[in-house]
N, C-alpha and C. Protein backbone atom coordinates (compact mmCIF):
# COMPACT_ATOMS: atom_id res chain seq x y z
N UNK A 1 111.64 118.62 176.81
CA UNK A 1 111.12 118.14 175.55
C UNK A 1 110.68 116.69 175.72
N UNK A 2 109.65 116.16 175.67
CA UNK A 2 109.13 114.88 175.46
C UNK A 2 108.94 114.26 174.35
N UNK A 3 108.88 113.29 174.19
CA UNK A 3 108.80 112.65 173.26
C UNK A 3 107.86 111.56 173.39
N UNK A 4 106.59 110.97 172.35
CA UNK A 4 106.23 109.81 172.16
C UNK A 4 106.97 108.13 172.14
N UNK A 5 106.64 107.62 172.93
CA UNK A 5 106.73 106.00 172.96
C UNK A 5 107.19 105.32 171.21
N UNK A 6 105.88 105.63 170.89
CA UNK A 6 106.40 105.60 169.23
C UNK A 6 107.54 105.91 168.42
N UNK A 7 107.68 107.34 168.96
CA UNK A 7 109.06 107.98 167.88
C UNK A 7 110.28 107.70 168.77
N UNK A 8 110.26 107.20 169.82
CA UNK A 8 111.43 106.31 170.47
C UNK A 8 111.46 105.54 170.00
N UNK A 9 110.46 104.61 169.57
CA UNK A 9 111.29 102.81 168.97
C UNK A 9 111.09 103.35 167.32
N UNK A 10 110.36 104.57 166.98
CA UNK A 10 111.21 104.50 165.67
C UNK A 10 112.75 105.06 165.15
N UNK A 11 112.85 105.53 166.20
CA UNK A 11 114.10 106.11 166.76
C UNK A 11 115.42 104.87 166.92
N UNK A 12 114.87 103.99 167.55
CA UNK A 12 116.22 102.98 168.08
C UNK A 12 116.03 101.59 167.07
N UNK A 13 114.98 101.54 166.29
CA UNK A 13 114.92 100.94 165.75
C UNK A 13 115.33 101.32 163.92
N UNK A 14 115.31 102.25 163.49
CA UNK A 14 115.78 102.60 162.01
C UNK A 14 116.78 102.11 161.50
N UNK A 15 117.83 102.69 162.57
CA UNK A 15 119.27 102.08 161.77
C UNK A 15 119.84 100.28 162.32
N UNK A 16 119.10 99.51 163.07
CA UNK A 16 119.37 98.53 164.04
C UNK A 16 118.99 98.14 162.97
N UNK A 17 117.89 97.66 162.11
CA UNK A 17 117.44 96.85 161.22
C UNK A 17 117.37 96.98 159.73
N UNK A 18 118.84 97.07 159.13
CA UNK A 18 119.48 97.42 157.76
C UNK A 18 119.28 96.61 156.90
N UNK A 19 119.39 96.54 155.91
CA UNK A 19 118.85 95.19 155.19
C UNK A 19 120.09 93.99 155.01
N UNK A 20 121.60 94.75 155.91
CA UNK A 20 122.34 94.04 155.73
C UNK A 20 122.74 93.03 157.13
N UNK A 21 122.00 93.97 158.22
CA UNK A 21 122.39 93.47 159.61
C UNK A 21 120.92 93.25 160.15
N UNK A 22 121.48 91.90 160.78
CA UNK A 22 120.67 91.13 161.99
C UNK A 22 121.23 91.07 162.60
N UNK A 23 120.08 90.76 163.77
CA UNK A 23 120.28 90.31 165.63
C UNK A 23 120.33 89.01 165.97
N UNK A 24 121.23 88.74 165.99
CA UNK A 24 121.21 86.92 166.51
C UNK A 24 120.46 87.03 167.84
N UNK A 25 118.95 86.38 168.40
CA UNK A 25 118.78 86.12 169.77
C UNK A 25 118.29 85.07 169.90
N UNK A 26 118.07 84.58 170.72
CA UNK A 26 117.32 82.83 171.04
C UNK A 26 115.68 83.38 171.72
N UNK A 27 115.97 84.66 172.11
CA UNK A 27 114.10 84.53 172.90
C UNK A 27 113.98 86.69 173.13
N UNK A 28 113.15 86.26 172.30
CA UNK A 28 112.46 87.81 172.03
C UNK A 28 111.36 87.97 173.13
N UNK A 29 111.63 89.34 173.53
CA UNK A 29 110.88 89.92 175.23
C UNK A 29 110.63 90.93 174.98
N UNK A 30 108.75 91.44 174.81
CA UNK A 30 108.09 92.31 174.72
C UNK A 30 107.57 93.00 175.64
N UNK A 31 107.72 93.81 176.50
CA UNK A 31 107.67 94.73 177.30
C UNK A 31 106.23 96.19 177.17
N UNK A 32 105.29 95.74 177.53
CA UNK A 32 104.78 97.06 177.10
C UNK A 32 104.36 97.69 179.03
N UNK A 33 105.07 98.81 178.30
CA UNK A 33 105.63 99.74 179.64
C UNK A 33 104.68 100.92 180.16
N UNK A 34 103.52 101.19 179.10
CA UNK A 34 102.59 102.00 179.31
C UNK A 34 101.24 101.26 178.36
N UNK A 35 100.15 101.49 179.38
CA UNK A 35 98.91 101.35 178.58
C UNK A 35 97.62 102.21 178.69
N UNK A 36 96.85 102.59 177.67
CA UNK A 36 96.04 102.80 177.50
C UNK A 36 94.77 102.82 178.39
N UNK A 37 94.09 103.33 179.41
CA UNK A 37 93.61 103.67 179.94
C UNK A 37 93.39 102.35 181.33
N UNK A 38 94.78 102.51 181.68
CA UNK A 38 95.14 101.83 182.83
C UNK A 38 95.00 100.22 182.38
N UNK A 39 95.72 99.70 181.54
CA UNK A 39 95.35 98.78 180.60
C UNK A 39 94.31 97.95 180.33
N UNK A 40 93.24 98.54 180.59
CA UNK A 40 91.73 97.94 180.32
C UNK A 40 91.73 97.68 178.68
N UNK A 41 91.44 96.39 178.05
CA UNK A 41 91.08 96.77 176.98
C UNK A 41 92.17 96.59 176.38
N UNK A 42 93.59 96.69 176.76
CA UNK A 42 94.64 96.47 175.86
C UNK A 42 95.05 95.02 175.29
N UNK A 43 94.54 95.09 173.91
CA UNK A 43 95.45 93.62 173.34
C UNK A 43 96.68 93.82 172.16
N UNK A 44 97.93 92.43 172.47
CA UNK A 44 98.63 92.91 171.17
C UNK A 44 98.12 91.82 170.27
N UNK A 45 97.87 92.36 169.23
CA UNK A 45 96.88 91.24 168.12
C UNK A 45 98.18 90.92 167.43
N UNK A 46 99.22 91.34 166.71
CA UNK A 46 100.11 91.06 166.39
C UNK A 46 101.31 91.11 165.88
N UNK A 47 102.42 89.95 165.99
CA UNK A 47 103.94 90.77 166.18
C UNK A 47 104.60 90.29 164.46
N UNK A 48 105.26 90.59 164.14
CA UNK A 48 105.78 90.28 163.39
C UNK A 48 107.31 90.09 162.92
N UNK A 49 108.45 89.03 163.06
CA UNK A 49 109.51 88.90 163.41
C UNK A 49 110.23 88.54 161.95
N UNK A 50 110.77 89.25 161.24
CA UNK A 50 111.84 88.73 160.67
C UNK A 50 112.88 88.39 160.81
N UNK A 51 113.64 87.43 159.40
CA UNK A 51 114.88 87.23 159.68
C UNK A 51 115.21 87.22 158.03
N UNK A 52 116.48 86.91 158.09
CA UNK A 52 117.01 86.80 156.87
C UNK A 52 116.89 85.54 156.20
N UNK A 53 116.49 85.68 154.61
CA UNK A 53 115.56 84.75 153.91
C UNK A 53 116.91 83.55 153.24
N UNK A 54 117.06 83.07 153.43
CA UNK A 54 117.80 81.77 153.49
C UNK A 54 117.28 81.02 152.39
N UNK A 55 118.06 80.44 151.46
CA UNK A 55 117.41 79.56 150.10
C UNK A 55 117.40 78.50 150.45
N UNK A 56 116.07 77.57 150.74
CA UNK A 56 115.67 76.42 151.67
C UNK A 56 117.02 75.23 150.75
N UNK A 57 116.57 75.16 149.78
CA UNK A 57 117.80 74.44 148.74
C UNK A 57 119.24 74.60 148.42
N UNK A 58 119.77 74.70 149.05
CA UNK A 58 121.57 74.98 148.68
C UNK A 58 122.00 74.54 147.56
N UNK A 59 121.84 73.68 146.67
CA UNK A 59 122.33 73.10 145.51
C UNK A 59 121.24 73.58 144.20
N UNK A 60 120.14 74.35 144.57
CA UNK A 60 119.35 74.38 143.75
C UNK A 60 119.54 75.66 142.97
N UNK A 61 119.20 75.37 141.27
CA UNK A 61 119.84 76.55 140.48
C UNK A 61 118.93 77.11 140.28
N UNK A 62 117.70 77.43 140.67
CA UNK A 62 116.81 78.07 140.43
C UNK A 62 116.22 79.02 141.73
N UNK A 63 116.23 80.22 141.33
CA UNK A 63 116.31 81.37 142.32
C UNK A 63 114.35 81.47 142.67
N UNK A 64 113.74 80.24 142.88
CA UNK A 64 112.03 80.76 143.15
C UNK A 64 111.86 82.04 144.11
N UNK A 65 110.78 82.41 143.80
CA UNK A 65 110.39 83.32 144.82
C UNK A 65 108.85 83.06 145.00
N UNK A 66 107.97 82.31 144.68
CA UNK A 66 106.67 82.19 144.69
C UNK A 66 106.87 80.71 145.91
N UNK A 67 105.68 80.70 146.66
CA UNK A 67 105.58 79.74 147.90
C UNK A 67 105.01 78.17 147.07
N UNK A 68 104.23 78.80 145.70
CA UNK A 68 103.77 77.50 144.87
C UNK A 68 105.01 76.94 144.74
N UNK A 69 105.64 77.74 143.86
CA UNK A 69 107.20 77.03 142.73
C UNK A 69 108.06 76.21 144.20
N UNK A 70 108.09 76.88 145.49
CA UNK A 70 109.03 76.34 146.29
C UNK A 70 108.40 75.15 146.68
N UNK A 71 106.99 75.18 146.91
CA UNK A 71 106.70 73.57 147.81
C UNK A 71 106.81 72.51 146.59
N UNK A 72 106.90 72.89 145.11
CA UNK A 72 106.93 71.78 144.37
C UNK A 72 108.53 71.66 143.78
N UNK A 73 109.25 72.17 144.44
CA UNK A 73 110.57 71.88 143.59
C UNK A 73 111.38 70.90 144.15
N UNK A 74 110.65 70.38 145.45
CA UNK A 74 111.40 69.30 145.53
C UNK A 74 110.85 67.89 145.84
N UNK A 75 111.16 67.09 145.98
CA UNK A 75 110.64 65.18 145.94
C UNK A 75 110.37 64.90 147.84
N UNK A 76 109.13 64.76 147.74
CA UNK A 76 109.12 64.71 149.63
C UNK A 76 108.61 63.11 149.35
């Protein structure tokens, strides 16, 4: 039975990334292990890394969620 490249990392990746658990690492290593017609032509345009969203303000009583409300809520 074989399986796709794809449904392996959607495979090892589903339950690894819960909305309650992260990966502590210092340096993320992308590996691409097969390409596309002997990798002519192959680009990765792009990655996208989360982490857990942290309230830039610790003392602040106001829960923003807009990128406007956050760059003006505080005195630079």
């Amino acid at each position: 039975m074989s399986h796709s490249v794809s449904e392996v990392c959607d495979h090892m990746f589903t339950n690894m990334f819960a909305r309650e658990t992260f990966v502590n690492t210092f340096m993320l290593q992308i590996a691409v292990l097969s390409n596309y017609l002997n990798g002519r032509d192959t680009h990765i345009r792009q990655i996208k890394v989360y982490g857990p969203q942290l309230n830039p303000i610790p003392h602040q009583p106001f829960k923003f969620t807009s990128t406007e409300f956050i760059t003006y809520s505080t005195v630079r």
